[in-house]
PDB file of N, CA and C in Angstrom:
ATOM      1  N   UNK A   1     109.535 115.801 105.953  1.00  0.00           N
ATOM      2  CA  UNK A   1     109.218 115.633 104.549  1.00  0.00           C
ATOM      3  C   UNK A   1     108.017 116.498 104.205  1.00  0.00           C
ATOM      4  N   UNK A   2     108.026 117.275 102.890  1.00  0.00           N
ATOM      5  CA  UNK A   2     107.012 118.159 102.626  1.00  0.00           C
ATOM      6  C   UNK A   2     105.539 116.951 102.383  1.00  0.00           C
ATOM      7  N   UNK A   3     104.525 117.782 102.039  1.00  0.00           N
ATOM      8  CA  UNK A   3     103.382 116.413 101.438  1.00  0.00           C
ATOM      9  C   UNK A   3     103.307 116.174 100.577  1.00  0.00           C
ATOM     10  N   UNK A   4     104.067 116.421  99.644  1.00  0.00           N
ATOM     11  CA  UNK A   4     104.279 115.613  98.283  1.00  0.00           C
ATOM     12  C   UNK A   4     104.935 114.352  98.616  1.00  0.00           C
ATOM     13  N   UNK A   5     104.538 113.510  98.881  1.00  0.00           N
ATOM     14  CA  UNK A   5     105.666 111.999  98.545  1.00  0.00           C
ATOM     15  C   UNK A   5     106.490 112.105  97.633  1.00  0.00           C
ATOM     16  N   UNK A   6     107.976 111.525  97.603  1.00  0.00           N
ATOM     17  CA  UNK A   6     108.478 110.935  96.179  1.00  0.00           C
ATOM     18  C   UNK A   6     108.322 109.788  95.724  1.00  0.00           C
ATOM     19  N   UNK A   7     108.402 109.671  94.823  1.00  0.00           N
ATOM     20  CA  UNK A   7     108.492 108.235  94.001  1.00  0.00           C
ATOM     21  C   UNK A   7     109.783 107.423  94.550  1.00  0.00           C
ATOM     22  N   UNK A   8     109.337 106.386  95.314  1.00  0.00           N
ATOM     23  CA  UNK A   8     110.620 105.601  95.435  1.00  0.00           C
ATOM     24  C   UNK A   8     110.861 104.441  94.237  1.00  0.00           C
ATOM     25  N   UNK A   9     111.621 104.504  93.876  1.00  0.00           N
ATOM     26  CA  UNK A   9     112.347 103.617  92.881  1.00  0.00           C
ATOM     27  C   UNK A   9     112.012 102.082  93.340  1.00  0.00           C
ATOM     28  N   UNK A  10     111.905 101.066  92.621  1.00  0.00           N
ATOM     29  CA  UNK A  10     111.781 100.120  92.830  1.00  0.00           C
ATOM     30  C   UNK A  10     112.966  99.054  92.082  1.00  0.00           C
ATOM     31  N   UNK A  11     114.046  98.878  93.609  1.00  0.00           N
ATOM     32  CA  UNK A  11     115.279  98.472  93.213  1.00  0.00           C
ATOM     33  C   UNK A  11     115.337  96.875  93.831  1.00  0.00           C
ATOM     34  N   UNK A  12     115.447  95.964  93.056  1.00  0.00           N
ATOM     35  CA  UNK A  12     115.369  94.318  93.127  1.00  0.00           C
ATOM     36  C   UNK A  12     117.092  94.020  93.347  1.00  0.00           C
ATOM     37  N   UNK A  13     117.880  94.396  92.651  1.00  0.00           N
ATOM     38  CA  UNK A  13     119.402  93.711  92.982  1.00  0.00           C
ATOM     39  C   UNK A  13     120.197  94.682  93.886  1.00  0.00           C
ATOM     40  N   UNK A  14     120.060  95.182  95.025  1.00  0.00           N
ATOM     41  CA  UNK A  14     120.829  95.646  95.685  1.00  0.00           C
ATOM     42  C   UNK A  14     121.734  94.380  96.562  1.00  0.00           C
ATOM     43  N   UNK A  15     123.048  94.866  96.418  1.00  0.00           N
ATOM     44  CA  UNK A  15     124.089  93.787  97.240  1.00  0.00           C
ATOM     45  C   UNK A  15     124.412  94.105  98.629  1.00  0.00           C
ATOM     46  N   UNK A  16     125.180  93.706  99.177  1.00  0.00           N
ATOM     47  CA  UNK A  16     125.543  93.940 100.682  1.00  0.00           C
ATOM     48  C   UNK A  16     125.588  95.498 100.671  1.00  0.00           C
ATOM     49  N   UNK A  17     126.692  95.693  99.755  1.00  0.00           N
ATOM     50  CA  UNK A  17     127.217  97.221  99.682  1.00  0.00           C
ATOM     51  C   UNK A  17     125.754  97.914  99.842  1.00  0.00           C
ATOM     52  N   UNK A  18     125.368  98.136  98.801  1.00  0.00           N
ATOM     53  CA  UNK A  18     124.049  98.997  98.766  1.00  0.00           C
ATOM     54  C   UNK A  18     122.829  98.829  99.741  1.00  0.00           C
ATOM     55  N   UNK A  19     122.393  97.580 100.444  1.00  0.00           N
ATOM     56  CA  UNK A  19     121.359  97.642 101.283  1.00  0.00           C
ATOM     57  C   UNK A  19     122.236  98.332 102.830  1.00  0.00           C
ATOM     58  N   UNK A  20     123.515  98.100 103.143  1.00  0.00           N
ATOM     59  CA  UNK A  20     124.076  98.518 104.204  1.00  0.00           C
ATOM     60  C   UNK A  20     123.893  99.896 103.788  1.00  0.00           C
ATOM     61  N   UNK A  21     124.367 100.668 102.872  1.00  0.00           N
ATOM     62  CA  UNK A  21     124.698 101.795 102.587  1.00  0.00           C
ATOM     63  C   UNK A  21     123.231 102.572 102.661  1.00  0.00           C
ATOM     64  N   UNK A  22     121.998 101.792 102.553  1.00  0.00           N
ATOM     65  CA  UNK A  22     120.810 102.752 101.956  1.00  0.00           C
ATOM     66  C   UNK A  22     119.982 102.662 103.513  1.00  0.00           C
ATOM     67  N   UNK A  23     120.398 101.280 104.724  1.00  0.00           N
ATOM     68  CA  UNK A  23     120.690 101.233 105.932  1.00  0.00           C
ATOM     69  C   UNK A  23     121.180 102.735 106.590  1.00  0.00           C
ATOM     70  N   UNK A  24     122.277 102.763 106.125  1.00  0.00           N
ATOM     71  CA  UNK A  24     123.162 104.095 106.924  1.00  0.00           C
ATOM     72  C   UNK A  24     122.340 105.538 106.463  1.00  0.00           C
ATOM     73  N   UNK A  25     121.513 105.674 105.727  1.00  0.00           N
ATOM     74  CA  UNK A  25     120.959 107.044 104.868  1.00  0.00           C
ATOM     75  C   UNK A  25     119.656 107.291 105.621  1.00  0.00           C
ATOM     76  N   UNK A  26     118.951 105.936 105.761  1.00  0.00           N
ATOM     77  CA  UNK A  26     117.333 105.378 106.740  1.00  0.00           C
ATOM     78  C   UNK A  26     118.301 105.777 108.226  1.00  0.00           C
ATOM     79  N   UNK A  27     119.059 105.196 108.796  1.00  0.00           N
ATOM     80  CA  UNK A  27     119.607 105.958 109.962  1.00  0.00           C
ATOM     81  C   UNK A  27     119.695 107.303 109.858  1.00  0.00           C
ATOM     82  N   UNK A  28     120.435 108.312 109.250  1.00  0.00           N
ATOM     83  CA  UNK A  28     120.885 109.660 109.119  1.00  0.00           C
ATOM     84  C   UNK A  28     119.316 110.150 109.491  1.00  0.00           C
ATOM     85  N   UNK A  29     118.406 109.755 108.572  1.00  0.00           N
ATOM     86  CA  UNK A  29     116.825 110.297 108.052  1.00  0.00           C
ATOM     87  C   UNK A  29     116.647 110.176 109.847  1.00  0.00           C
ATOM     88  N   UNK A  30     116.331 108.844 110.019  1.00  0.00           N
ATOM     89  CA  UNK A  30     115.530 108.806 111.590  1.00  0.00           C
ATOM     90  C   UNK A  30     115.925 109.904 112.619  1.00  0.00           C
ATOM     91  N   UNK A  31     117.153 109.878 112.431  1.00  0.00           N
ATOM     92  CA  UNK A  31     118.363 110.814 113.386  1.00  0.00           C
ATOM     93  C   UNK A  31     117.934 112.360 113.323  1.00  0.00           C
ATOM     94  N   UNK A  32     117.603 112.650 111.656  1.00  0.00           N
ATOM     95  CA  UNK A  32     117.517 113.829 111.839  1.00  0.00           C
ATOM     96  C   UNK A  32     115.878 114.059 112.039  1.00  0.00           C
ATOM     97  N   UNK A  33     114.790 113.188 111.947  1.00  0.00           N
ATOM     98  CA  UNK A  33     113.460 113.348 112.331  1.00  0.00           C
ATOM     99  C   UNK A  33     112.998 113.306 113.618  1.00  0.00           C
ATOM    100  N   UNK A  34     114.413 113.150 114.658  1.00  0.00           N
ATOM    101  CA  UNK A  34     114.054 113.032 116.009  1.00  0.00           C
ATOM    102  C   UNK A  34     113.705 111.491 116.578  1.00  0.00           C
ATOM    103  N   UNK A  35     113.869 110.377 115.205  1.00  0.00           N
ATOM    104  CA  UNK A  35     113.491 108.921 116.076  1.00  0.00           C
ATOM    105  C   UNK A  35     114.776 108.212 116.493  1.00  0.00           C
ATOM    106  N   UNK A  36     115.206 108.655 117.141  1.00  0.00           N
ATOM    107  CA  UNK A  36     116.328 108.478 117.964  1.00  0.00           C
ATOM    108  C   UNK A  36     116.607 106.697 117.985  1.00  0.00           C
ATOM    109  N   UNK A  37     115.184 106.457 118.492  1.00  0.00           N
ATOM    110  CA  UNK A  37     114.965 104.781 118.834  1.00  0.00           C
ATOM    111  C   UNK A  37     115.111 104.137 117.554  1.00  0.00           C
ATOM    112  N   UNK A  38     115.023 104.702 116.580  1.00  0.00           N
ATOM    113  CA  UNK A  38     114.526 104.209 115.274  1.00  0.00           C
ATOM    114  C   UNK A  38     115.875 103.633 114.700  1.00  0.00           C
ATOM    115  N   UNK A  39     116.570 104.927 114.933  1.00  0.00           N
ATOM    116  CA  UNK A  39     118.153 105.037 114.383  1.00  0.00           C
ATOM    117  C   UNK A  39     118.812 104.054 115.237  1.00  0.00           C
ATOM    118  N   UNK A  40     118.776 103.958 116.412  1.00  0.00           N
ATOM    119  CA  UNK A  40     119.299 102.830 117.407  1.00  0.00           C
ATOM    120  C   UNK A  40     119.395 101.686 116.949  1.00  0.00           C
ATOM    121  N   UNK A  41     118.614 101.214 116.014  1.00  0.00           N
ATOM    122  CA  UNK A  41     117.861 100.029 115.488  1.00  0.00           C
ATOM    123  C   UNK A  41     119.348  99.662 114.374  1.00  0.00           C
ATOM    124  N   UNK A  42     119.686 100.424 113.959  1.00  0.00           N
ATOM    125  CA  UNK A  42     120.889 100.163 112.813  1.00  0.00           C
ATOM    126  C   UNK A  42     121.988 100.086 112.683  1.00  0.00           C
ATOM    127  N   UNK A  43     122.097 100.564 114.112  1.00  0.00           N
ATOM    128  CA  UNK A  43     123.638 101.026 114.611  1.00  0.00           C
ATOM    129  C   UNK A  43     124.731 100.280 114.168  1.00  0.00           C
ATOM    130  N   UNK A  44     124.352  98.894 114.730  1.00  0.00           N
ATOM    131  CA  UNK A  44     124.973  97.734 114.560  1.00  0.00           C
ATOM    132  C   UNK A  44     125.136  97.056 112.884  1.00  0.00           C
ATOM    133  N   UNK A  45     124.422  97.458 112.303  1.00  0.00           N
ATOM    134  CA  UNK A  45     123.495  96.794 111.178  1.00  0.00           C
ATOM    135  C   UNK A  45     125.088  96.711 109.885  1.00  0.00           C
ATOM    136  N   UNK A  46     126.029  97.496 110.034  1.00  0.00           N
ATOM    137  CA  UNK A  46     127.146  96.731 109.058  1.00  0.00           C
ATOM    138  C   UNK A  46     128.234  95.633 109.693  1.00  0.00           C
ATOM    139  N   UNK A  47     128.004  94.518 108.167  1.00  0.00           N
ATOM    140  CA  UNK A  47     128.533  93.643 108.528  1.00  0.00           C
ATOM    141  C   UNK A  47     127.654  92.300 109.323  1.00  0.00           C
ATOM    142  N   UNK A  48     126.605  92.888 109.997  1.00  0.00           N
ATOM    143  CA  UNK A  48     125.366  92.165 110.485  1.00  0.00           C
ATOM    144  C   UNK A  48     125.375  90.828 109.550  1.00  0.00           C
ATOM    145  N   UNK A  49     125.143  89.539 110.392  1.00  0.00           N
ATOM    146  CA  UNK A  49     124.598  88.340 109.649  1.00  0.00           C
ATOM    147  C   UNK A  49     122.931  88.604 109.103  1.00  0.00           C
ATOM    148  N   UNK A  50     122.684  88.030 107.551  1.00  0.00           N
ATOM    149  CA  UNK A  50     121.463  88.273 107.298  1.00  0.00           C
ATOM    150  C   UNK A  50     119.914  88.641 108.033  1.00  0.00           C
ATOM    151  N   UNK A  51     120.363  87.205 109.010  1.00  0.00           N
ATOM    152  CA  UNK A  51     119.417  86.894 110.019  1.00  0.00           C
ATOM    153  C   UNK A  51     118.943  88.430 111.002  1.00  0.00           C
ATOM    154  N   UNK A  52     120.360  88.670 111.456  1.00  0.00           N
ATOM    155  CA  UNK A  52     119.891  89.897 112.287  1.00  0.00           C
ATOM    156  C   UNK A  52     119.524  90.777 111.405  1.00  0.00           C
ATOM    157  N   UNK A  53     119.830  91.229 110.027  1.00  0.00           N
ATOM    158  CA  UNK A  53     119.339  92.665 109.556  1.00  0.00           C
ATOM    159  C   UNK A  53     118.145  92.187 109.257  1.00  0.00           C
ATOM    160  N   UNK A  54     117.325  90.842 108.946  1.00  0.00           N
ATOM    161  CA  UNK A  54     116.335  91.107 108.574  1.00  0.00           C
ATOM    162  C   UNK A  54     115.108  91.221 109.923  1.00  0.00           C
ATOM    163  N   UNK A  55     115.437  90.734 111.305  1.00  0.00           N
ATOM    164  CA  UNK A  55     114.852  91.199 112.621  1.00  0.00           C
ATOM    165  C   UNK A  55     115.053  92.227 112.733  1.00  0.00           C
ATOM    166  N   UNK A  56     116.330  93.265 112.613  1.00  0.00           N
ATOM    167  CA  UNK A  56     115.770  94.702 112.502  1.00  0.00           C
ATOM    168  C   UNK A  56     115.241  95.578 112.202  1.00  0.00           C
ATOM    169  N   UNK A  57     115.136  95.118 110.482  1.00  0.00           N
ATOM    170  CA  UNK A  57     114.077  95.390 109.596  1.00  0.00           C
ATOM    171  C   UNK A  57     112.918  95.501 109.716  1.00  0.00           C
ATOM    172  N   UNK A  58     112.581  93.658 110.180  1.00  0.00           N
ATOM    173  CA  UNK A  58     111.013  93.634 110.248  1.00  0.00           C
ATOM    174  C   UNK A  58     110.654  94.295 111.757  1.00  0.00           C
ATOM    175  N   UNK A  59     111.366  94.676 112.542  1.00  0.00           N
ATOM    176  CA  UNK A  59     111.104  94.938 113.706  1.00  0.00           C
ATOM    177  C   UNK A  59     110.880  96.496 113.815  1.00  0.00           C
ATOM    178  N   UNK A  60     111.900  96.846 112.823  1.00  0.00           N
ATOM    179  CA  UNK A  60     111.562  98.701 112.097  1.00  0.00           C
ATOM    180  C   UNK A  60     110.607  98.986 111.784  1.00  0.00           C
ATOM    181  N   UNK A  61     109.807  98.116 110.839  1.00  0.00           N
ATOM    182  CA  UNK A  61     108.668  97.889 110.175  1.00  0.00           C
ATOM    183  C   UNK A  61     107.765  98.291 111.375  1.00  0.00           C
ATOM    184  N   UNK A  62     107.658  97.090 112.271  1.00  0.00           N
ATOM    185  CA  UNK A  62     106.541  97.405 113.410  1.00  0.00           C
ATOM    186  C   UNK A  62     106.717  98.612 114.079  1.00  0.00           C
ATOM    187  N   UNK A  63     107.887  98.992 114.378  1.00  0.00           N
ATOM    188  CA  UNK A  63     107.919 100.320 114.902  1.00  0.00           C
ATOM    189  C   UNK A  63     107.187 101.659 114.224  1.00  0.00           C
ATOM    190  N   UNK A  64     107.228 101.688 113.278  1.00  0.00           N
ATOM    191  CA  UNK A  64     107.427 102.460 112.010  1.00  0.00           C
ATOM    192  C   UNK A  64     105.345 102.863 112.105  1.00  0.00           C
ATOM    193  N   UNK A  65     104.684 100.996 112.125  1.00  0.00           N
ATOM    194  CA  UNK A  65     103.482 100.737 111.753  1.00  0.00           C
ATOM    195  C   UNK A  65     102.586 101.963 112.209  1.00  0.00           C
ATOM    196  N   UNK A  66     102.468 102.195 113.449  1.00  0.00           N
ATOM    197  CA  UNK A  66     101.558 103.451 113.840  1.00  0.00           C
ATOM    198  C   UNK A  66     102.208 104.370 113.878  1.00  0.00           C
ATOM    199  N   UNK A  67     102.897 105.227 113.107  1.00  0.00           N
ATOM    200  CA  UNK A  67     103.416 106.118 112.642  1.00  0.00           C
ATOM    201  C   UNK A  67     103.548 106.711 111.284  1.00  0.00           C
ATOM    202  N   UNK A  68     101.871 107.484 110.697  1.00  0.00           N
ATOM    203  CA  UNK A  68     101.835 107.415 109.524  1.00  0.00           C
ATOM    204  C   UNK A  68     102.790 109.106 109.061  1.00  0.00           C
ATOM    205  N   UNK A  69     103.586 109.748 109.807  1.00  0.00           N
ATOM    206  CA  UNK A  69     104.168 110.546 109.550  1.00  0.00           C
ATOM    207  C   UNK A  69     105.351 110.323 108.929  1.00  0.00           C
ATOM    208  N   UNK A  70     105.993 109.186 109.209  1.00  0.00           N
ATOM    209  CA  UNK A  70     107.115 108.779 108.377  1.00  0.00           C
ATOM    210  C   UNK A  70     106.905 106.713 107.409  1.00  0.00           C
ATOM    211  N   UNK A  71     105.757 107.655 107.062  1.00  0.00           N
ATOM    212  CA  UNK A  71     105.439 106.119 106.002  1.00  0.00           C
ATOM    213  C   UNK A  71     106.907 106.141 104.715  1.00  0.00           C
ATOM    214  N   UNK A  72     107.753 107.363 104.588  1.00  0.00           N
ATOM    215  CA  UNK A  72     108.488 107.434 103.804  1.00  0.00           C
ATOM    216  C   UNK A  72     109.526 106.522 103.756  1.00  0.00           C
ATOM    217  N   UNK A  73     110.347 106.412 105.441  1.00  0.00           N
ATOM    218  CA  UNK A  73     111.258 105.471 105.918  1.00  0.00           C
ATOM    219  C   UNK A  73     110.431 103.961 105.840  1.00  0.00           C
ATOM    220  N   UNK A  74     109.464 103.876 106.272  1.00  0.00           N
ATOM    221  CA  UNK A  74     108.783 102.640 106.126  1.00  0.00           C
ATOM    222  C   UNK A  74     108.423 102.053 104.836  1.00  0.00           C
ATOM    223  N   UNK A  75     108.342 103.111 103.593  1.00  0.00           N
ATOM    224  CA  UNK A  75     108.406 102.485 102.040  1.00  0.00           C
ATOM    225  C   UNK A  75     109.914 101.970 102.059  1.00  0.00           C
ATOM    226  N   UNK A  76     110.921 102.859 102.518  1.00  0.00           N
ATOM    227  CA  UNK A  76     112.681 102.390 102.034  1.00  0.00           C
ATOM    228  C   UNK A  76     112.804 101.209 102.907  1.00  0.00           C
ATOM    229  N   UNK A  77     112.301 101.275 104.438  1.00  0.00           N
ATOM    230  CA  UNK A  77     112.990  99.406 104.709  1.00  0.00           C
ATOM    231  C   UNK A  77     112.332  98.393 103.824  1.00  0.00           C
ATOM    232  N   UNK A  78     110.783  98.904 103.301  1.00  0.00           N
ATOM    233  CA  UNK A  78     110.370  97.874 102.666  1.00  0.00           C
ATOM    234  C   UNK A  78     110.556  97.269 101.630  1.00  0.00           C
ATOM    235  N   UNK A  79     111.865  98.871 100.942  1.00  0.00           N
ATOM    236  CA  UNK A  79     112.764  98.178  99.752  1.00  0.00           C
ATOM    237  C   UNK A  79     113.628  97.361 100.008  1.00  0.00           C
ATOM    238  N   UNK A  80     114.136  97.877 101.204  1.00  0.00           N
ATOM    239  CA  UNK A  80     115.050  96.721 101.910  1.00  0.00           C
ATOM    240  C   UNK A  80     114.834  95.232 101.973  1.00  0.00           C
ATOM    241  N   UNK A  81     113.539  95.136 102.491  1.00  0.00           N
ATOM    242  CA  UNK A  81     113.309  94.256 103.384  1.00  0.00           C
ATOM    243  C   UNK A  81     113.256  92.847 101.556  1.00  0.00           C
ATOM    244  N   UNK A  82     112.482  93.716 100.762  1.00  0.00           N
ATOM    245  CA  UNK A  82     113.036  92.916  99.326  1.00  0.00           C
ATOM    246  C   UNK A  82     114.004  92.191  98.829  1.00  0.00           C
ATOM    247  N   UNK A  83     114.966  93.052  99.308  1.00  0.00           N
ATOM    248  CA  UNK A  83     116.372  93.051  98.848  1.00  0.00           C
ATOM    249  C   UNK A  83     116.949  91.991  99.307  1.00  0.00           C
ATOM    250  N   UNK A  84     116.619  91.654 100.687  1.00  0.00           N
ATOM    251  CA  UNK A  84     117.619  90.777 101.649  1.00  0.00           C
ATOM    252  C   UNK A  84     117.978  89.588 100.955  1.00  0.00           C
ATOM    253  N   UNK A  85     117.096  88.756 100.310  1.00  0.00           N
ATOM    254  CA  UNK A  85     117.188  87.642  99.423  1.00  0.00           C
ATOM    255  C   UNK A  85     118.806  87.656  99.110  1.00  0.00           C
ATOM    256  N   UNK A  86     119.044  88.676  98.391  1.00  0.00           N
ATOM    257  CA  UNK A  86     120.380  88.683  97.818  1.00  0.00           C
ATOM    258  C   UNK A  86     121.379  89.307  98.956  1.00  0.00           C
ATOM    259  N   UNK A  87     121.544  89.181 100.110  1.00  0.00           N
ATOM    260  CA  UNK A  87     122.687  89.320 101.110  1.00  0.00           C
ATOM    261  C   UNK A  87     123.617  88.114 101.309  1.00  0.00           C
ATOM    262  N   UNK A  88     124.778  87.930 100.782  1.00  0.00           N
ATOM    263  CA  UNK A  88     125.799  86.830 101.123  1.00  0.00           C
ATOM    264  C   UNK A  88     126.288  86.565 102.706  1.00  0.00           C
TER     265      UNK A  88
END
C-alpha cells in the first residue's frame, strides 16, 4: 500500500454474503503482501459458524497488532469484526 491511507467506509449492515465475501478480498490482500499465515487464518472462514469467524477475527486482530505496516487489513477486520452482530 502506497502512504496515503484510504478512507475506509464505515459499513454497519453487512450480511453473511458480504462479510464472507470482504473475508475472501482481506485473504487475496494478505496473500499478495506475503502474510501467508495471515491468509491461512480464512481459509476455512465460508460457511463458518459465527463463533469461529469471530475467533479468527479477533485472533487476526492480534496477529495483525505489532504490525503497523498493514494497519490497512487490520482497519477492514475491524469492519468486520462490527459486522458480526448481524451473521445468521
Amino acid at each position: 500500500m502506497s502512504s496515503h491511507d484510504s478512507t475506509l467506509e464505515l459499513v454497519t449492515n453487512l450480511d453473511r454474503a458480504g462479510i464472507e465475501a470482504r473475508l475472501a478480498e482481506i485473504r487475496s490482500s494478505a496473500q499478495s503482501a506475503g502474510l501467508a499465515e495471515l491468509a491461512q487464518m480464512f481459509a476455512d472462514a465460508p460457511g463458518a459458524p459465527r463463533a469461529l469467524l469471530e475467533q479468527k477475527i479477533r485472533g487476526a486482530l492480534k496477529w495483525l497488532a505489532d504490525k503497523p505496516d498493514h494497519k490497512a487489513l487490520a482497519a477492514r477486520l475491524e469492519l468486520l469484526e462490527i459486522n458480526l452482530p448481524n451473521l445468521k
